[in-house]
N, C-alpha and C. Protein backbone atom coordinates (compact mmCIF):
# COMPACT_ATOMS: atom_id res chain seq x y z
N UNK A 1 -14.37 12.36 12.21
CA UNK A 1 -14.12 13.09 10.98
C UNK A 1 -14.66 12.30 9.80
N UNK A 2 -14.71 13.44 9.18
CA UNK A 2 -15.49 12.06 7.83
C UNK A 2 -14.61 13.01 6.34
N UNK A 3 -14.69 11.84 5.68
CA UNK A 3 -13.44 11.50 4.63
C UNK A 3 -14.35 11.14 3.29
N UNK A 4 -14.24 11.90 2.07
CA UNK A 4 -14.93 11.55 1.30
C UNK A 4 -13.49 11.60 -0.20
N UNK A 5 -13.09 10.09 -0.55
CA UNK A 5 -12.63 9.81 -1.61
C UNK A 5 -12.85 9.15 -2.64
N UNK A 6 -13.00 10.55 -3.95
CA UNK A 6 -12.84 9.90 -5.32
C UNK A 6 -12.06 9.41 -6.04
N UNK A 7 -12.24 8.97 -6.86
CA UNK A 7 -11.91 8.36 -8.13
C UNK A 7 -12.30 8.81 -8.64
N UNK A 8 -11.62 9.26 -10.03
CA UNK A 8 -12.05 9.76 -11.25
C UNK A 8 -11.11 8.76 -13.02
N UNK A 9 -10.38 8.29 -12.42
CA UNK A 9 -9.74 7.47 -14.11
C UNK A 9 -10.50 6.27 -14.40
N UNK A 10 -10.53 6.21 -15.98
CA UNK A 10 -10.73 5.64 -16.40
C UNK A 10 -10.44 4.24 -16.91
N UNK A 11 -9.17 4.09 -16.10
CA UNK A 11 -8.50 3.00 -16.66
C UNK A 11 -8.68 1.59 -15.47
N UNK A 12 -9.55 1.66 -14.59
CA UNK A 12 -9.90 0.49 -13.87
C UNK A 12 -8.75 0.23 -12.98
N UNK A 13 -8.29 -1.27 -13.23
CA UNK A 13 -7.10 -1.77 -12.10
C UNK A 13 -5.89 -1.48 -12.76
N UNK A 14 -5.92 -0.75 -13.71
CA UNK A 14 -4.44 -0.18 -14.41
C UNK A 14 -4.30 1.31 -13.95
N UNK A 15 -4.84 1.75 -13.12
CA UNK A 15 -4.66 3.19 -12.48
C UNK A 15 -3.96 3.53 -11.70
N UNK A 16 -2.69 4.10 -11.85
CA UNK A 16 -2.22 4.67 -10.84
C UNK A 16 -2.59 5.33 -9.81
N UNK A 17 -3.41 6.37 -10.10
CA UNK A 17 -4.26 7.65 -9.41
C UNK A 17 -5.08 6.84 -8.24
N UNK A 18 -5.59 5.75 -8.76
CA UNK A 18 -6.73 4.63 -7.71
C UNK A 18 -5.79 3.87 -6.84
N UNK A 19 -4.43 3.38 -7.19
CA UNK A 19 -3.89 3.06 -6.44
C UNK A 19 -3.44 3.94 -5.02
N UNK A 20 -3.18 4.80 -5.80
CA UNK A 20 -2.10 5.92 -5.01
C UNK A 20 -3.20 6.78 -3.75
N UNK A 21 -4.68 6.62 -4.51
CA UNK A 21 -5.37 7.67 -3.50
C UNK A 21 -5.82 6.39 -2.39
N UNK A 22 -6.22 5.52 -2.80
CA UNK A 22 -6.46 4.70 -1.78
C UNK A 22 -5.17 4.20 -0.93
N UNK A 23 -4.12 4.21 -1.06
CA UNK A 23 -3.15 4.71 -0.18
C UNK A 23 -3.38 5.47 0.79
N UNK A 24 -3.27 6.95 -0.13
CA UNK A 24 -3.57 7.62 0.89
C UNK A 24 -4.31 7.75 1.81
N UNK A 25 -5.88 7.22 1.53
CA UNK A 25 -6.69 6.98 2.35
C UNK A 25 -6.35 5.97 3.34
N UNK A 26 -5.86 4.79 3.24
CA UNK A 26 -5.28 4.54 4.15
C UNK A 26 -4.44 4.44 5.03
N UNK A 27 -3.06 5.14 4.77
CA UNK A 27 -2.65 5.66 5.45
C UNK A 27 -3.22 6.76 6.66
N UNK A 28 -4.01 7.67 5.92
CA UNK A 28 -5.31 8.53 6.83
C UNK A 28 -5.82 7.52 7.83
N UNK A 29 -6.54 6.27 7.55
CA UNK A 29 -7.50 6.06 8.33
C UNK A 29 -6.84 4.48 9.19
N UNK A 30 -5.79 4.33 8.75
CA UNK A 30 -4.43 3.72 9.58
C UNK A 30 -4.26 4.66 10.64
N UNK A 31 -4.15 5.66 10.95
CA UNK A 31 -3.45 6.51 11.89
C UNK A 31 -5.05 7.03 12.99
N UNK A 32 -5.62 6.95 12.30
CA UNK A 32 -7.21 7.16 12.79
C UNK A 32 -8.33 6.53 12.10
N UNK A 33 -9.01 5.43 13.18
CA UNK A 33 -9.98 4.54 12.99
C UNK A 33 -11.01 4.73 13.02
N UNK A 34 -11.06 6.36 13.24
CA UNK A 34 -12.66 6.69 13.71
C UNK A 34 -13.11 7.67 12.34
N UNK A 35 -11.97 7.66 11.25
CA UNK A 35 -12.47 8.48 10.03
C UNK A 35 -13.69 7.74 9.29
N UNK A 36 -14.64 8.31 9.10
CA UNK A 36 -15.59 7.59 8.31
C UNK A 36 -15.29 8.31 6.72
N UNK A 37 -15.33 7.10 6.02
CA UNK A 37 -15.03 6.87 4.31
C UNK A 37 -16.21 6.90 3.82
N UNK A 38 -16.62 7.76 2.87
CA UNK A 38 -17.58 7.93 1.89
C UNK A 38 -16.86 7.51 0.36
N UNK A 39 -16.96 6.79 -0.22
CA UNK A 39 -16.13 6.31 -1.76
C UNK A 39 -17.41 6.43 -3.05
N UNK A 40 -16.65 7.25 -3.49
CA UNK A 40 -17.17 7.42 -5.04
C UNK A 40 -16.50 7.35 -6.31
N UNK A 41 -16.67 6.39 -7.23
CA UNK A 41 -16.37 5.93 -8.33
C UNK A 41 -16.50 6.94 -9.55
N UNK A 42 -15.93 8.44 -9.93
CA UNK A 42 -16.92 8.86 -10.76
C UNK A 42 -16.54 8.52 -12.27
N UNK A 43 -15.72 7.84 -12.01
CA UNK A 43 -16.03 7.09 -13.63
C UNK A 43 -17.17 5.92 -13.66
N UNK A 44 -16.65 4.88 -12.96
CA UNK A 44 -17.81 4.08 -12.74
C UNK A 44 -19.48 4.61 -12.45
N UNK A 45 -19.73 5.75 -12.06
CA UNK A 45 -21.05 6.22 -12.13
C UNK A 45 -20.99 8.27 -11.97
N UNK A 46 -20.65 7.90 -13.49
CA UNK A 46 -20.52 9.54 -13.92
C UNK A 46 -21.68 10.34 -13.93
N UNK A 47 -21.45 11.57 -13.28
CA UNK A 47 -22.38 12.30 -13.20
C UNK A 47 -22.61 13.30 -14.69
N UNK A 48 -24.03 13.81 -14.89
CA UNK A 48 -24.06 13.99 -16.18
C UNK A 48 -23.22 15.75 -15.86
N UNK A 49 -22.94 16.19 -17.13
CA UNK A 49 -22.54 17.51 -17.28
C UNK A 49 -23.61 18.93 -16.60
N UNK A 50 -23.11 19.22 -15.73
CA UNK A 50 -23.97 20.66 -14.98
C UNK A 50 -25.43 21.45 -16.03
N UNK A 51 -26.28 21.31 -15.32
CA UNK A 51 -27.30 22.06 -16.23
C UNK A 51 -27.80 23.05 -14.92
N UNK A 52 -28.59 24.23 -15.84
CA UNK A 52 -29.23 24.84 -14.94
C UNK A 52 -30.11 24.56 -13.52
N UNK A 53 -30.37 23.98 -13.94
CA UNK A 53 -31.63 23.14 -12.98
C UNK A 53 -30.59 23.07 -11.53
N UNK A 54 -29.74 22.56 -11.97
CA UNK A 54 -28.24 22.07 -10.74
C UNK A 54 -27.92 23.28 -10.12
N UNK A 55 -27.42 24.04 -11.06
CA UNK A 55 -26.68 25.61 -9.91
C UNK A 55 -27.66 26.28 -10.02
N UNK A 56 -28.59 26.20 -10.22
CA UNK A 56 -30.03 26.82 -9.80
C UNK A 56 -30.81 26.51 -8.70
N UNK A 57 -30.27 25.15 -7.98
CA UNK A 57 -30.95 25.06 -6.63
C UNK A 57 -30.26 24.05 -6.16
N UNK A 58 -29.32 25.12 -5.33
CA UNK A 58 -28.29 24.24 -4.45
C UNK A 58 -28.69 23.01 -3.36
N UNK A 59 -29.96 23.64 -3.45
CA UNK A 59 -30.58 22.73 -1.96
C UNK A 59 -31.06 21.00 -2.18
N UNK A 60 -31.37 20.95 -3.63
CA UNK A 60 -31.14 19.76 -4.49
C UNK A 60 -29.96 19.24 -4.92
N UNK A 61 -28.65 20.18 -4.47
CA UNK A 61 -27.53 18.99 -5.12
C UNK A 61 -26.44 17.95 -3.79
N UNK A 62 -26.98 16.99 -4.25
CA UNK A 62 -26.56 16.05 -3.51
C UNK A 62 -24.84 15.80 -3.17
N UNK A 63 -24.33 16.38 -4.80
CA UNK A 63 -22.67 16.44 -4.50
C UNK A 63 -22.08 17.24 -3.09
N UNK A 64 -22.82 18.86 -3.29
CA UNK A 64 -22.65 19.64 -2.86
C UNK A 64 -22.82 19.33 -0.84
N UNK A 65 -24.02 19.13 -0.75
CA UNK A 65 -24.45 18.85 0.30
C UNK A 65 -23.07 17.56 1.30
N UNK A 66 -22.83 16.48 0.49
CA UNK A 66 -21.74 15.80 0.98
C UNK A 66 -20.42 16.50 1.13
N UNK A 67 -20.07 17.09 -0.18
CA UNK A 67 -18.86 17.94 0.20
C UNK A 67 -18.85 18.73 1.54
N UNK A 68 -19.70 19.53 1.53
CA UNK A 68 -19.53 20.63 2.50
C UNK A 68 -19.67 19.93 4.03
N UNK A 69 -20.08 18.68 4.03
CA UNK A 69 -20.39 17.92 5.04
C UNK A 69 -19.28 16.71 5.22
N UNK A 70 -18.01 17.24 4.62
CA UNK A 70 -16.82 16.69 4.88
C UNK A 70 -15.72 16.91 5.29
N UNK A 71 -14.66 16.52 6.19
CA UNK A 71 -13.79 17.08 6.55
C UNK A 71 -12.74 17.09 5.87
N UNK A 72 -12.28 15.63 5.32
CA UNK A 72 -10.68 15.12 4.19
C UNK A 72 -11.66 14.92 2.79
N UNK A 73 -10.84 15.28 2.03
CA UNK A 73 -11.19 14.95 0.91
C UNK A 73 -10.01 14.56 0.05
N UNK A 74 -10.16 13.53 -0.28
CA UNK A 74 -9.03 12.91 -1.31
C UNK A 74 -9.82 12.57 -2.62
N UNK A 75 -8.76 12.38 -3.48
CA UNK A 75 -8.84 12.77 -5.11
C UNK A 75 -8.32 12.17 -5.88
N UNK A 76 -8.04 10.77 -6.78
CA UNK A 76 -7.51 10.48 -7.72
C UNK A 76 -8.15 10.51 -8.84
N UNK A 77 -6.81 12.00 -9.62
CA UNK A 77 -6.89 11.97 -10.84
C UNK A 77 -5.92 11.80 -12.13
N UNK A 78 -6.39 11.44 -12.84
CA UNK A 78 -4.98 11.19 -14.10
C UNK A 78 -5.44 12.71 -14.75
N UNK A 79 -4.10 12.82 -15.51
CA UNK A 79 -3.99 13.76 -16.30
C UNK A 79 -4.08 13.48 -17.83
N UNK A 80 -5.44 13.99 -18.03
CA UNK A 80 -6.38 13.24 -20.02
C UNK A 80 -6.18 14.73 -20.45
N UNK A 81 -5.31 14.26 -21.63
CA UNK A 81 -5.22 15.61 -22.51
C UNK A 81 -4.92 17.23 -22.36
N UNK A 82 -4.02 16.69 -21.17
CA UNK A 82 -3.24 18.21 -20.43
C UNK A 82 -4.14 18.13 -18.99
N UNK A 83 -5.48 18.02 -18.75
CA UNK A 83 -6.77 18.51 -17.75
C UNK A 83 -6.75 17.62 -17.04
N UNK A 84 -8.13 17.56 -16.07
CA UNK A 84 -8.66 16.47 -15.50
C UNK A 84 -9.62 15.94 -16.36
N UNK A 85 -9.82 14.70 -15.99
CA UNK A 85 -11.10 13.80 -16.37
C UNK A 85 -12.46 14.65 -16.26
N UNK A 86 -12.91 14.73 -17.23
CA UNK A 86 -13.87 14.82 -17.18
C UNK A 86 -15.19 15.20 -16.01
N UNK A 87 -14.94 13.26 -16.15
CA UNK A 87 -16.23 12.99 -14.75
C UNK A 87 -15.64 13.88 -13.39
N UNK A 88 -14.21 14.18 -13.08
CA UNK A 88 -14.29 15.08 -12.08
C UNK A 88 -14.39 16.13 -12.26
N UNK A 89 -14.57 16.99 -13.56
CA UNK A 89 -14.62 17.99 -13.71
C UNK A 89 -16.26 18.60 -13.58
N UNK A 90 -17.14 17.31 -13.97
CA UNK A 90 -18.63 17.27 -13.76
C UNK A 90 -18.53 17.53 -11.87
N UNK A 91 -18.11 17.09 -11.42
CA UNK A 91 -18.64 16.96 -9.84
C UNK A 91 -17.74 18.21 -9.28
N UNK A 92 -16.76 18.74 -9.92
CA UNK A 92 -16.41 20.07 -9.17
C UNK A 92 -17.55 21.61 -9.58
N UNK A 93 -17.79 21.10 -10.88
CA UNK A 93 -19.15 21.98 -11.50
C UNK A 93 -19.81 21.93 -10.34
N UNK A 94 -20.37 20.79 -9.56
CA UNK A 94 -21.27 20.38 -8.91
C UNK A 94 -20.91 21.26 -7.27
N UNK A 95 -20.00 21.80 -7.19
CA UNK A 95 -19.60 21.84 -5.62
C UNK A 95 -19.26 23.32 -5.40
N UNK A 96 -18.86 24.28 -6.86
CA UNK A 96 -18.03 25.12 -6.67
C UNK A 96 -19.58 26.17 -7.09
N UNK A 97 -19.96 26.44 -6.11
CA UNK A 97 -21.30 27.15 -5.85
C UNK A 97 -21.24 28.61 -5.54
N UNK A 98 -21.66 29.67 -5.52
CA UNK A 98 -21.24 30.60 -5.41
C UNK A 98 -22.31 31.05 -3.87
N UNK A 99 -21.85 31.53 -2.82
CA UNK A 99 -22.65 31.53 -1.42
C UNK A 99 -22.51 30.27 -1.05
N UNK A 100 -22.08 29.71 -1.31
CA UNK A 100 -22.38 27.87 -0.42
C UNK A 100 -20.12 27.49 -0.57
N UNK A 101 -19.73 27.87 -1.72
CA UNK A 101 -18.10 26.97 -1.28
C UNK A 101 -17.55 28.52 -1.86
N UNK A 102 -17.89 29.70 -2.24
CA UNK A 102 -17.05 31.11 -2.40
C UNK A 102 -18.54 31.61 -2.55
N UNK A 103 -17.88 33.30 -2.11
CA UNK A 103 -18.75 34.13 -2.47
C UNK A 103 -17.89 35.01 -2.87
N UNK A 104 -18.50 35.87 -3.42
CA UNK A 104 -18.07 37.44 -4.25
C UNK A 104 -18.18 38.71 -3.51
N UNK A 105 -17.24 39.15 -3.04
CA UNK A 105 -17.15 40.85 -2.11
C UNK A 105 -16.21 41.63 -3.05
N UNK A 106 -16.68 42.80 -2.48
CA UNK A 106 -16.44 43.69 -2.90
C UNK A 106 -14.53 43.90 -2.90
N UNK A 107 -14.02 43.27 -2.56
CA UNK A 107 -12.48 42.85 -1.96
C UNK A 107 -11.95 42.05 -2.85
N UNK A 108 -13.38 41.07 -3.88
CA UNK A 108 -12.68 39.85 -4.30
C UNK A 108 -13.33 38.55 -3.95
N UNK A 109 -13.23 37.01 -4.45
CA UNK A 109 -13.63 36.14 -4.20
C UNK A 109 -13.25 35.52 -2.94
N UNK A 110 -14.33 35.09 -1.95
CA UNK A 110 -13.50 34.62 -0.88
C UNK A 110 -13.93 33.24 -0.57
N UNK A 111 -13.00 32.17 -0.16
CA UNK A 111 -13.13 30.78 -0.46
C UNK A 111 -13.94 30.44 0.85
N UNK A 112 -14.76 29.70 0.45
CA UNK A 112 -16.15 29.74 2.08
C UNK A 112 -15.30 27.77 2.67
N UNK A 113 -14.74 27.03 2.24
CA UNK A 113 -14.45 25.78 2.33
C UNK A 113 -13.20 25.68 3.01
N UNK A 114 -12.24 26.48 3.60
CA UNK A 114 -11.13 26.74 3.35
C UNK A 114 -10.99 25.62 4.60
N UNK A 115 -11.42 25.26 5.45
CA UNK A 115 -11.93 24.37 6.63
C UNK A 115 -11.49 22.68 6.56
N UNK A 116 -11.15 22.56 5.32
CA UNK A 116 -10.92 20.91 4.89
C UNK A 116 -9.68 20.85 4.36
N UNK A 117 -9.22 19.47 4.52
CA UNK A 117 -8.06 19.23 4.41
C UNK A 117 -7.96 18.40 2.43
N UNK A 118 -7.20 18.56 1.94
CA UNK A 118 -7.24 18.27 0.13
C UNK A 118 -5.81 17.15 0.16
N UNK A 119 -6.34 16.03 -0.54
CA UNK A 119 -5.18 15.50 -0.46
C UNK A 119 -5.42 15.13 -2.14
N UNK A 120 -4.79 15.35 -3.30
CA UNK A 120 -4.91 14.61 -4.38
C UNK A 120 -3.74 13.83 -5.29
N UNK A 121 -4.15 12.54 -5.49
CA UNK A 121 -3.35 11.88 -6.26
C UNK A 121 -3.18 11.94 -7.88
N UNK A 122 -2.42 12.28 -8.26
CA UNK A 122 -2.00 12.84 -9.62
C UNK A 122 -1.08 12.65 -10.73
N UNK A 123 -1.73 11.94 -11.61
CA UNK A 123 -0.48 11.35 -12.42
C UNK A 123 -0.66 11.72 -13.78
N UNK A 124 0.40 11.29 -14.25
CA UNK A 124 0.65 11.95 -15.20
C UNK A 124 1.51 11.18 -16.43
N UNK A 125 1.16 10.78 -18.02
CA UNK A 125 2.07 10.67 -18.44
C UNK A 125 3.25 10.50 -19.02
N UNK A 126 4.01 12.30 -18.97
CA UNK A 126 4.92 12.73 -19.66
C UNK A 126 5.19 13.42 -18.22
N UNK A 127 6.28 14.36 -18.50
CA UNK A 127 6.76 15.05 -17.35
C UNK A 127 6.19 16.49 -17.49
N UNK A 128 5.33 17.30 -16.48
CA UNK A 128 4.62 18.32 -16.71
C UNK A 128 5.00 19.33 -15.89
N UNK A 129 5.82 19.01 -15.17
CA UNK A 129 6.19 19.83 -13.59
C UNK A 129 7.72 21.16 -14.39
N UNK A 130 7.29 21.63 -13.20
CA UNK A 130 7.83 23.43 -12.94
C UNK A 130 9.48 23.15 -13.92
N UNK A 131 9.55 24.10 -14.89
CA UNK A 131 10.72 23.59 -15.50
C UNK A 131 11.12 22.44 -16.78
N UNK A 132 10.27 22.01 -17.01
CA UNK A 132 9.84 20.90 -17.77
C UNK A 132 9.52 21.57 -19.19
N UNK A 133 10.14 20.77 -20.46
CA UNK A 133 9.11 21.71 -21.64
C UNK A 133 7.58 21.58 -21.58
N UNK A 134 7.32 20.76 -21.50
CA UNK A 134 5.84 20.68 -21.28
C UNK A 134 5.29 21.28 -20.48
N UNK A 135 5.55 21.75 -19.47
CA UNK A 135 4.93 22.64 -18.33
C UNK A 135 3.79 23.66 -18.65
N UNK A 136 4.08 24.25 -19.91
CA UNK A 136 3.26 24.99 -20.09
C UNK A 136 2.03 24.88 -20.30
N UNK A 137 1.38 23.01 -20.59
CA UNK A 137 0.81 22.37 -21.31
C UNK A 137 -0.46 22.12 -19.96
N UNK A 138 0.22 22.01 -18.72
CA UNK A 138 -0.24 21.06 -17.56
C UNK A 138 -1.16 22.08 -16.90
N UNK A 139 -2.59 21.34 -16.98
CA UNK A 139 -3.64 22.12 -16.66
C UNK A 139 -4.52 21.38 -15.56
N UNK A 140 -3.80 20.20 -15.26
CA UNK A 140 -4.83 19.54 -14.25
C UNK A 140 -4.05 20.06 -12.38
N UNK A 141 -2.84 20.01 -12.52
CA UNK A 141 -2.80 20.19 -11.24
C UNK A 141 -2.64 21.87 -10.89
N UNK A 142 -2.43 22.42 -12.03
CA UNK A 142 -2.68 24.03 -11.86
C UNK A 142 -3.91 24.38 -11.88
N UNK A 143 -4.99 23.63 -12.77
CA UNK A 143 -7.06 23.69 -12.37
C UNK A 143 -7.06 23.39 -10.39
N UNK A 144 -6.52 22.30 -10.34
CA UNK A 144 -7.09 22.27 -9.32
C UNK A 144 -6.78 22.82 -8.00
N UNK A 145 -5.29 23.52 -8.00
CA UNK A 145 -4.75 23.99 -7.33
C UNK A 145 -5.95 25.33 -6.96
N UNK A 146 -6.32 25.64 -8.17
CA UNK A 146 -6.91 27.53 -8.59
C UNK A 146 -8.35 27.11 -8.30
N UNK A 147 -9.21 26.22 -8.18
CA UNK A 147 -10.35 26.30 -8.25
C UNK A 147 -10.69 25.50 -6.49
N UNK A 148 -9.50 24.55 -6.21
CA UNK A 148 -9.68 24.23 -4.31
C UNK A 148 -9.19 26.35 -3.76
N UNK A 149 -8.26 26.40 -4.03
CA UNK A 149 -7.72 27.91 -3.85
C UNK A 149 -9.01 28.70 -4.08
N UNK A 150 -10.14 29.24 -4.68
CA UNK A 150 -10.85 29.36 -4.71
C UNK A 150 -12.33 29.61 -3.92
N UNK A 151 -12.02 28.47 -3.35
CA UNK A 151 -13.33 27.82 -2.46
C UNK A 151 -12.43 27.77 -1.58
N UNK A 152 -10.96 28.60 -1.02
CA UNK A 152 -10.67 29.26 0.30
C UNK A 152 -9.92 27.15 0.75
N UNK A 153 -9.59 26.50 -0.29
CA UNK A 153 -8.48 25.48 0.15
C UNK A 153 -7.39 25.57 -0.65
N UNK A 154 -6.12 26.11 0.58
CA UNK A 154 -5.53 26.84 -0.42
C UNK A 154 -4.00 25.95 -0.21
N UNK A 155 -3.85 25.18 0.91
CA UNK A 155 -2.61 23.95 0.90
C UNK A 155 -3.20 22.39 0.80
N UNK A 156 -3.54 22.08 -0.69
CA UNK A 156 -3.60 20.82 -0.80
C UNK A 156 -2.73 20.36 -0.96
N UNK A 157 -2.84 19.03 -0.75
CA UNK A 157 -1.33 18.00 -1.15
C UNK A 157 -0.94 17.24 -2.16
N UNK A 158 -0.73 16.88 -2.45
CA UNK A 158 -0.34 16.40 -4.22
C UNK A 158 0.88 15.37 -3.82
N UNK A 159 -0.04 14.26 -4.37
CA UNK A 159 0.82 12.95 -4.44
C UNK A 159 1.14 12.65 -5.68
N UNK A 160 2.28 13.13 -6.65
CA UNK A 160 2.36 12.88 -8.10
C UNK A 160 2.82 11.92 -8.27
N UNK A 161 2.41 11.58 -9.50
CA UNK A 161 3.22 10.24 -10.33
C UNK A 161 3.54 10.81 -11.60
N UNK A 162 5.00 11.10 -12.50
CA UNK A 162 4.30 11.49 -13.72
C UNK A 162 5.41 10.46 -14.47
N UNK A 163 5.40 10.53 -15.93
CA UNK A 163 6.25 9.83 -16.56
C UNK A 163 5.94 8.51 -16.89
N UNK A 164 4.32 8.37 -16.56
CA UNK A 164 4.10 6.76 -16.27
C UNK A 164 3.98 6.59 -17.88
N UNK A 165 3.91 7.16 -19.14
CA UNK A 165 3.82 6.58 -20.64
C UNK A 165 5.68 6.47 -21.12
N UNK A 166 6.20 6.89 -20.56
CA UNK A 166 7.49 6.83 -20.58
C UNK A 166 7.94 5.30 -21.50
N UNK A 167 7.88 4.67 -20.32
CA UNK A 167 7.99 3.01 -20.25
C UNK A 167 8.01 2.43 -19.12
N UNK A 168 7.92 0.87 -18.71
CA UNK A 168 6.92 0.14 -18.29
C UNK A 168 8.35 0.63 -16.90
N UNK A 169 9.32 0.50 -17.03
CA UNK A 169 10.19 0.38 -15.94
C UNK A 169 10.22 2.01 -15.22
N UNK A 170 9.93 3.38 -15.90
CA UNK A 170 9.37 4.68 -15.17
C UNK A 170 8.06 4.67 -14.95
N UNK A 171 7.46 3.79 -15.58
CA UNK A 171 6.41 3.96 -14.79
C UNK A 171 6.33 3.40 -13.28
N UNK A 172 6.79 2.42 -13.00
CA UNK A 172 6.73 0.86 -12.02
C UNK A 172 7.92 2.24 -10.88
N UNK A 173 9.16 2.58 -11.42
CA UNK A 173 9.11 3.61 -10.31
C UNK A 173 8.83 4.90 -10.09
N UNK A 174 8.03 4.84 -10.97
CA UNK A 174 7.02 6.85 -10.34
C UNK A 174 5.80 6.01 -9.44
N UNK A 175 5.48 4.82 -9.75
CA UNK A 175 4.17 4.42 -8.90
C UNK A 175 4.79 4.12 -7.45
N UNK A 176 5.72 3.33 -7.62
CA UNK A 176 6.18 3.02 -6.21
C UNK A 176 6.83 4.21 -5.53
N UNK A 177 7.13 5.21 -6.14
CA UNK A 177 7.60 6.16 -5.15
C UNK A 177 6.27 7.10 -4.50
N UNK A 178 4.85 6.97 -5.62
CA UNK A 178 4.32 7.82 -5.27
C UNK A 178 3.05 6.89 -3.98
N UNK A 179 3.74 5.84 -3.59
CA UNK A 179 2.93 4.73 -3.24
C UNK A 179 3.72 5.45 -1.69
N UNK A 180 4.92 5.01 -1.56
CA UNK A 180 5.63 5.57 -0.54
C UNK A 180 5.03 7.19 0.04
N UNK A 181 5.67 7.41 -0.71
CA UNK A 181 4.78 9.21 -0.15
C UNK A 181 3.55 8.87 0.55
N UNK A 182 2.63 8.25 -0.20
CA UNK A 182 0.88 8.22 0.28
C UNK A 182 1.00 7.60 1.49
N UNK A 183 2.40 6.76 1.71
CA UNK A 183 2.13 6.05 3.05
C UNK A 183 2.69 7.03 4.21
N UNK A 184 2.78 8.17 3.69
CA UNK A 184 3.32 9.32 5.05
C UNK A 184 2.29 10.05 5.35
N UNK A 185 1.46 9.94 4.45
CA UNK A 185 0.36 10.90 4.27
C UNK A 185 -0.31 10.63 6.08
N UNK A 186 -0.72 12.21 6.53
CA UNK A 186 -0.84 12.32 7.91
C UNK A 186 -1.80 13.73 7.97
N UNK A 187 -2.86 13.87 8.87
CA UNK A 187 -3.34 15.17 9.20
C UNK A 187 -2.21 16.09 10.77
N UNK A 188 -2.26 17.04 9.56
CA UNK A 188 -1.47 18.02 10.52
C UNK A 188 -1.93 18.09 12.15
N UNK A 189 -1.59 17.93 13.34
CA UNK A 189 -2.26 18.70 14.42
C UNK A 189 -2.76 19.40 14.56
C-alpha cells in the first residue's frame, strides 16, 4: 500500500498538526511495514496557486497523478483564519479534477476516489466544534469534509486538537490527547 502524508502549517517544530499526523502515520506503518511513505512539506515547498495551464492538462499534473496513485492519505492541517492553509488549499486545487477524482451526471456529482482511506490531523485554536459559539465560523474541517466527500471519500478521520491558543496548559492537553488518538489510528479490515 502506499501512503502519501502532508503537511501543510506553517509553524515548523511548534505544530501540532505535524506532530499529530506523523503519529498517525506511524501508528499506520507500526502495524504495517510494507506501507510505502511518500512525505510532502507543503509549506516548506509550496505549490504556486492553480492556473489554467494546470486544470487544463491533467496529464501534466504531478499532484494529481500521485494522489490517485495512493492508497492512505494523511493530512496535517491547522486551522488559519477559520480555513485551511493555504498551501493545502493550492494542492487540493491540484487534485480535485473533474473526470479524473469526480465527474458530473446527470444524477449529480459522483466522487471517482472514494477507494482511499483519509486520515486528517486538525487543530485548531479556539473551540470550533458542533455546539460551540464559534461553530459557525469553522470552515476547515467542514471544506474538507465536503470537498474529500466530493471526490466520493466520504468517512475520513479527524484527529482534532482545538483550544491550543487558549493557554500553554490546554494546549499541552489537547496535543497529548490528540497524540493518543493518532496512536489508535488503524486501517479497517
Amino acid at each position: 500500500m502506499k501512503l502519501l502524508h502532508l503537511d501543510s502549517s506553517i509553524l515548523g517544530d511548534n505544530s501540532a498538526t505535524r506532530a499529530i499526523s506523523a503519529a498517525i502515520v506511524s501508528a499506520l506503518t507500526g502495524a504495517d511495514a510494507s506501507i510505502e511513505v511518500t512525505y510532502r512539506d507543503l509549506a516548506a515547498a509550496p505549490l504556486p496557486h492553480l492556473t489554467l495551464d494546470v486544470l487544463g492538462a491533467p496529464e501534466n499534473n504531478a499532484e494529481l497523478a500521485e494522489f490517485l496513485d495512493t492508497d492512505i492519505l494523511v493530512i496535517g492541517a491547522g486551522m488559519y483564519n477559520f480555513t485551511i492553509p493555504t498551501q493545502l488549499k493550492a494542492w487540493i486545487d491540484r487534485i480535485a479534477i473533474a473526470g479524473k477524482t469526480f465527474r458530473y451526471t446527470a444524477e449529480g456529482p459522483e466522487g471517482l476516489a472514494g477507494d482511499k482511506k483519509v486520515f486528517v490531523a486538525l487543530a485548531r485554536g479556539g473551540y470550533y466544534g458542533e455546539g460551540q459559539p464559534a461553530a459557525a465560523v469553522e470552515h476547515a474541517e467542514s471544506y474538507l469534509r465536503a470537498v474529500l466527500g466530493f471526490m466520493g471519500i466520504t468517512n475520513p478521520t479527524f484527529v482534532l486538537a482545538e483550544g491550543l491558543a487558549i493557554d500553554a496548559d490546554t494546549r499541552e492537553k489537547a496535543v497529548a490527547a490528540a497524540l493518543a488518538q493518532a496512536a489508535t489510528i488503524a486501517i479497517p479490515a
